[in-house]
PDB file of N, CA and C in Angstrom:
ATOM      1  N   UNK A   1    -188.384  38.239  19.430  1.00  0.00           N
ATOM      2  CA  UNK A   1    -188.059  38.552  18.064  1.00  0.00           C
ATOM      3  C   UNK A   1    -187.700  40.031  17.930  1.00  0.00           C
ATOM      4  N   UNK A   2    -188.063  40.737  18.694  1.00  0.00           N
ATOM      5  CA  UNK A   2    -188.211  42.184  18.654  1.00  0.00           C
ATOM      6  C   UNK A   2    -186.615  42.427  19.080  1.00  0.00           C
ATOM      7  N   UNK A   3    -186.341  41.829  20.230  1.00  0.00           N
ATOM      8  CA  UNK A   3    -184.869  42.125  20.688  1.00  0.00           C
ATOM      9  C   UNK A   3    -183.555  41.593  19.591  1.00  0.00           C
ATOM     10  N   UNK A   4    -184.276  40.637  18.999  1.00  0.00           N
ATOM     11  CA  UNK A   4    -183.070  40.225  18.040  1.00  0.00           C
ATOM     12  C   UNK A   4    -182.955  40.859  17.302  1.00  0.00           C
ATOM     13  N   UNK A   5    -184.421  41.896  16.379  1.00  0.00           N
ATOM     14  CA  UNK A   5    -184.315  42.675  15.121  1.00  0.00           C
ATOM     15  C   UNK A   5    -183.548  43.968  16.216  1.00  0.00           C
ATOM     16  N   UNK A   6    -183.841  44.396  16.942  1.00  0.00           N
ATOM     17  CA  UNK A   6    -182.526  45.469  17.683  1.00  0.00           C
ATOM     18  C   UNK A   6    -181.078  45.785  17.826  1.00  0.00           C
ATOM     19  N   UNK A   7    -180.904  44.145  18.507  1.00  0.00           N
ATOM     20  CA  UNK A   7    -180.017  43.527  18.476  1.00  0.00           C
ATOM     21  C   UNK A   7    -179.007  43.676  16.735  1.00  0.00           C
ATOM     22  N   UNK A   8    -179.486  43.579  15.883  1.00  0.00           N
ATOM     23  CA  UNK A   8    -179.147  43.253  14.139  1.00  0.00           C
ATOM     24  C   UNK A   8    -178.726  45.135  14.491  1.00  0.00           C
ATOM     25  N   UNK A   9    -180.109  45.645  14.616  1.00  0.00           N
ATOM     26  CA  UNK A   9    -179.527  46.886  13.772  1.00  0.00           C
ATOM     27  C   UNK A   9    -178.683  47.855  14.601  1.00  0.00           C
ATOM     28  N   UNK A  10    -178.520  47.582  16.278  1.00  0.00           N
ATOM     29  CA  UNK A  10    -178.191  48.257  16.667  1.00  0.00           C
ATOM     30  C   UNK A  10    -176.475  47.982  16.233  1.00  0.00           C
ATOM     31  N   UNK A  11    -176.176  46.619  15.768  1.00  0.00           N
ATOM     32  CA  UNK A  11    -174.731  45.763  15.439  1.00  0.00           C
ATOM     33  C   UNK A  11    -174.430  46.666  14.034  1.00  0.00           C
ATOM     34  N   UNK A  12    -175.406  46.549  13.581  1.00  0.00           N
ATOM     35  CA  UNK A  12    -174.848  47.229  12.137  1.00  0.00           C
ATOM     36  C   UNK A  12    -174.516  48.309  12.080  1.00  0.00           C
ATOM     37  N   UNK A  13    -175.601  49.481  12.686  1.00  0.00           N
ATOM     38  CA  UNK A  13    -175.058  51.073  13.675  1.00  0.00           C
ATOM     39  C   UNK A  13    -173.569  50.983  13.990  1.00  0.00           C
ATOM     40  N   UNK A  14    -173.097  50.071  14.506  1.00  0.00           N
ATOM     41  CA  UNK A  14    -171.388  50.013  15.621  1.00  0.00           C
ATOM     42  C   UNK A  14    -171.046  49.800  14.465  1.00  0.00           C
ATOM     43  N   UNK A  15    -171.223  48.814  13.883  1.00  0.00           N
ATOM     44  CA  UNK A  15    -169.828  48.680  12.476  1.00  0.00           C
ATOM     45  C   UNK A  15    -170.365  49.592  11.546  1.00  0.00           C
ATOM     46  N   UNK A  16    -170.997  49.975  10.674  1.00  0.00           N
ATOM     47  CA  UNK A  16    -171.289  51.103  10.194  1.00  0.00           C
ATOM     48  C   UNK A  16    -170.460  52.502  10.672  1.00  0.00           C
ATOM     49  N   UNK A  17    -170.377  53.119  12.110  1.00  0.00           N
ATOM     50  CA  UNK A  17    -170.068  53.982  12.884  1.00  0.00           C
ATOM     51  C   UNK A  17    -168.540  53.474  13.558  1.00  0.00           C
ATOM     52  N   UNK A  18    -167.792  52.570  13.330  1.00  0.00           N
ATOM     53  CA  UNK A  18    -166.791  52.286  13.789  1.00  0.00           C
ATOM     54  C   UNK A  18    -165.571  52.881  12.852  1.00  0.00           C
ATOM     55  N   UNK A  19    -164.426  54.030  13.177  1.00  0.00           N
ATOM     56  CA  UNK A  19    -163.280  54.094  12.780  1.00  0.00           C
ATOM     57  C   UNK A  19    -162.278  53.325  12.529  1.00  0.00           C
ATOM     58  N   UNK A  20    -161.987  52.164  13.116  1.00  0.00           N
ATOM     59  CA  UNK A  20    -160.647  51.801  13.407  1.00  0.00           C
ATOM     60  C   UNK A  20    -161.410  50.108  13.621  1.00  0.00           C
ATOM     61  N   UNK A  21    -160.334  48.837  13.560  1.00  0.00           N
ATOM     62  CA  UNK A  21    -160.534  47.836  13.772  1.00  0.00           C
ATOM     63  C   UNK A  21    -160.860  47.071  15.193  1.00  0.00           C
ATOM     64  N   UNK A  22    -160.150  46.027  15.359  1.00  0.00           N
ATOM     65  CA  UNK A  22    -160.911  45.305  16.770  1.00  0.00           C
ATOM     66  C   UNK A  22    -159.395  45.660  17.971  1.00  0.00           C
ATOM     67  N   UNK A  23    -159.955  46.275  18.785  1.00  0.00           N
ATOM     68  CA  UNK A  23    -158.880  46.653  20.012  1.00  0.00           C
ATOM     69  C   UNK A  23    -158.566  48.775  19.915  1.00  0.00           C
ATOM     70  N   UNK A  24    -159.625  48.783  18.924  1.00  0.00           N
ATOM     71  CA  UNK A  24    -159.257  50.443  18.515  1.00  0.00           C
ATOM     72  C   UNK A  24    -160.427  51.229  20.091  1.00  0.00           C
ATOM     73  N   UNK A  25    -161.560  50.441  20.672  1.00  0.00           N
ATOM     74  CA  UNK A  25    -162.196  50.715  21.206  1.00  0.00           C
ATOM     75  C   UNK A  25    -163.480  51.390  20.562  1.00  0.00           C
ATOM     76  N   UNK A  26    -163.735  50.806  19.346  1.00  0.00           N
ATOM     77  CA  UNK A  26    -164.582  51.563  18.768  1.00  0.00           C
ATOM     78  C   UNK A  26    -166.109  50.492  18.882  1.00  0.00           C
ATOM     79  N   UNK A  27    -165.647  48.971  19.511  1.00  0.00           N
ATOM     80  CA  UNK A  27    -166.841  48.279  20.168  1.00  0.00           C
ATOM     81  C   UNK A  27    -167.208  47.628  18.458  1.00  0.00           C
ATOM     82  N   UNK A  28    -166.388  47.743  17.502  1.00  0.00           N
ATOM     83  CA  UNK A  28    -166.177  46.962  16.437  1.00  0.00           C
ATOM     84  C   UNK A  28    -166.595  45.006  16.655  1.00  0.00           C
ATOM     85  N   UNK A  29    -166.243  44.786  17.736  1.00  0.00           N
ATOM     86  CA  UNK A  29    -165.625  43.282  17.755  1.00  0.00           C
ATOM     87  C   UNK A  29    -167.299  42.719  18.519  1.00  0.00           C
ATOM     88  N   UNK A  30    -167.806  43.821  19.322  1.00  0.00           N
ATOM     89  CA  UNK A  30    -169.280  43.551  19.739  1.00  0.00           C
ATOM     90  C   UNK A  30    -170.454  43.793  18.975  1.00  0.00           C
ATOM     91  N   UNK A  31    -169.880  44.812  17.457  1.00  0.00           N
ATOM     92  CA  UNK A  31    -171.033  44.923  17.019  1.00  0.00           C
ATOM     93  C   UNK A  31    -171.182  43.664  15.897  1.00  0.00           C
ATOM     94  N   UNK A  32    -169.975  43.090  15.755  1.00  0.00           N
ATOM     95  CA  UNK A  32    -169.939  41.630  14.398  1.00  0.00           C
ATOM     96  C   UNK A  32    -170.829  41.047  15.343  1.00  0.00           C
ATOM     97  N   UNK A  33    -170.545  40.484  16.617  1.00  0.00           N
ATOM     98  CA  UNK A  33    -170.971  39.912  17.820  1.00  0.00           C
ATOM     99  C   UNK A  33    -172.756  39.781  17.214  1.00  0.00           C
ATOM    100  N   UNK A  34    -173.067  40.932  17.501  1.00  0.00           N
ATOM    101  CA  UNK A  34    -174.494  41.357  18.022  1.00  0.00           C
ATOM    102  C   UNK A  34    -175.185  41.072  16.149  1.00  0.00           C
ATOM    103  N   UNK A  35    -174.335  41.263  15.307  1.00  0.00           N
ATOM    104  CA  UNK A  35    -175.105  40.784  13.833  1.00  0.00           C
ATOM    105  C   UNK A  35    -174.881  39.192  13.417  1.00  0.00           C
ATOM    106  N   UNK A  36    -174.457  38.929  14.668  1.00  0.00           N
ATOM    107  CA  UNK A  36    -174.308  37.427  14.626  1.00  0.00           C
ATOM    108  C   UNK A  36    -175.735  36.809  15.460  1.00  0.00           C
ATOM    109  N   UNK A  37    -175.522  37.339  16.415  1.00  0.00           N
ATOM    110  CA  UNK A  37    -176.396  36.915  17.610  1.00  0.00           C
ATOM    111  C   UNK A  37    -177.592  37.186  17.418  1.00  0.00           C
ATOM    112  N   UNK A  38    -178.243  37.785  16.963  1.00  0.00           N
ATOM    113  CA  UNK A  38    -179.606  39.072  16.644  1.00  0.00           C
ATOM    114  C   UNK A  38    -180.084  38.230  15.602  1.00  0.00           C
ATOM    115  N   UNK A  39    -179.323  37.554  14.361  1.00  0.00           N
ATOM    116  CA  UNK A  39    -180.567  36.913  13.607  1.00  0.00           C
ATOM    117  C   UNK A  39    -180.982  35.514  14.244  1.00  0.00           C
ATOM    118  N   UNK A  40    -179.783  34.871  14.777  1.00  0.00           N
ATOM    119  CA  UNK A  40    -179.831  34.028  15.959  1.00  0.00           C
ATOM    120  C   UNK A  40    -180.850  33.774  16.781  1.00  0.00           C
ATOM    121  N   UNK A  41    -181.001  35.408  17.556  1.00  0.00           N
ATOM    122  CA  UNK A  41    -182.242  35.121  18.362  1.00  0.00           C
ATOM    123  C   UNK A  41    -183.780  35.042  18.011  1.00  0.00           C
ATOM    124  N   UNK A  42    -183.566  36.068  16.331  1.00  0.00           N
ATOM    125  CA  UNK A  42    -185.125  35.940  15.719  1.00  0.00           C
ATOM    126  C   UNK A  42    -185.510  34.878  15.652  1.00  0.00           C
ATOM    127  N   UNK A  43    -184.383  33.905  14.750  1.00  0.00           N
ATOM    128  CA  UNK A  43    -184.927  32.417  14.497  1.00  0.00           C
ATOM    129  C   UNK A  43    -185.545  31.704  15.574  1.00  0.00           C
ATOM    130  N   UNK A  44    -185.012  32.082  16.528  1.00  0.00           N
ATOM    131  CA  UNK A  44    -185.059  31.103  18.039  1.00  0.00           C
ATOM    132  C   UNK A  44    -186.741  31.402  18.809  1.00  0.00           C
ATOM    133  N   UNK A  45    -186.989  33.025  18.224  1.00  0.00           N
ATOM    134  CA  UNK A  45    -188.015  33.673  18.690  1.00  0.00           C
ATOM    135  C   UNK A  45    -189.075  33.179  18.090  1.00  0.00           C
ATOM    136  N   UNK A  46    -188.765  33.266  16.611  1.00  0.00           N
ATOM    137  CA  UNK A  46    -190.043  33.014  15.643  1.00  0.00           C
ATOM    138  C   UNK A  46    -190.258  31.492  15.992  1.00  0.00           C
ATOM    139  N   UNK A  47    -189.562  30.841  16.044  1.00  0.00           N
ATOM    140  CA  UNK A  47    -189.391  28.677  16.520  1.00  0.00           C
ATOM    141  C   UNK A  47    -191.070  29.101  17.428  1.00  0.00           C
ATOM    142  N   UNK A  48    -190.131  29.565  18.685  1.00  0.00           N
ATOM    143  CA  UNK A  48    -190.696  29.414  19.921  1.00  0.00           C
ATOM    144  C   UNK A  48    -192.306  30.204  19.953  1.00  0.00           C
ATOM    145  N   UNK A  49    -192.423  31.381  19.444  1.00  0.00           N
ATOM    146  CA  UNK A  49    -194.291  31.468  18.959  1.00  0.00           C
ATOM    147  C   UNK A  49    -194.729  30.858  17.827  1.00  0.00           C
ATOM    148  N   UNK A  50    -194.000  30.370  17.303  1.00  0.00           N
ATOM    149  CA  UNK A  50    -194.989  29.144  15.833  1.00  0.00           C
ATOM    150  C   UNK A  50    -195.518  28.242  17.214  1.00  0.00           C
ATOM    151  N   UNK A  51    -194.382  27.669  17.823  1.00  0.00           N
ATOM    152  CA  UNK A  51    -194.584  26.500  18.372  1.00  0.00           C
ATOM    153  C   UNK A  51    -195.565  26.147  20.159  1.00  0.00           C
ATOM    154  N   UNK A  52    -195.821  27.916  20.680  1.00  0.00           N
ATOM    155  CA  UNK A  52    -196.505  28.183  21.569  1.00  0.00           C
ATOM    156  C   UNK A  52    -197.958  28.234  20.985  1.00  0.00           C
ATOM    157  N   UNK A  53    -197.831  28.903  19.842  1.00  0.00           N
ATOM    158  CA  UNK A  53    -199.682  28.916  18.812  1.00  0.00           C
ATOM    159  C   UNK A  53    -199.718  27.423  18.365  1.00  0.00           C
ATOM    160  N   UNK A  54    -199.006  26.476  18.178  1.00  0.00           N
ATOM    161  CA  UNK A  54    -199.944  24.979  18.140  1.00  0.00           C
ATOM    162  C   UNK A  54    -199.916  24.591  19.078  1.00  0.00           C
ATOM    163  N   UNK A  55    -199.717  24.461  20.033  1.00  0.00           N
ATOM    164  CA  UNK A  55    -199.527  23.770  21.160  1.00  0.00           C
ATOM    165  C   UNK A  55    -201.216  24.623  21.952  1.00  0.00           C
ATOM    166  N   UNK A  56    -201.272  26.054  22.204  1.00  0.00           N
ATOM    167  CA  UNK A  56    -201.968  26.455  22.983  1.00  0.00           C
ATOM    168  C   UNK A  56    -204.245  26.265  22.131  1.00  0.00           C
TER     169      UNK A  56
END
């Protein structure tokens, strides 16, 4: 969960901090990427310790 909330803000940092659009090299097209992927992985994170604390 920790890597996904990173993941979010480090994405928002790049587009936040980006000049120019996708192919400008400003890493624009990885940071949509990574605010895609990042809440993605929380959900996936938070699933997987709900579901390790009933089980254990």
């Amino acid at each position: 969960m920790a890597a996904g909330l990173a993941c979010t803000v480090v994405g928002g940092l790049v587009v936040a901090a980006a000049d120019g659009g996708p192919g400008t090299g400003y890493g624009i097209v990885g940071g949509y990427v990574d605010l895609v992927a990042g809440p993605i992985a929380m959900v996936l994170g938070g699933l997987a310790l709900a579901r390790s604390r009933r089980t254990a």
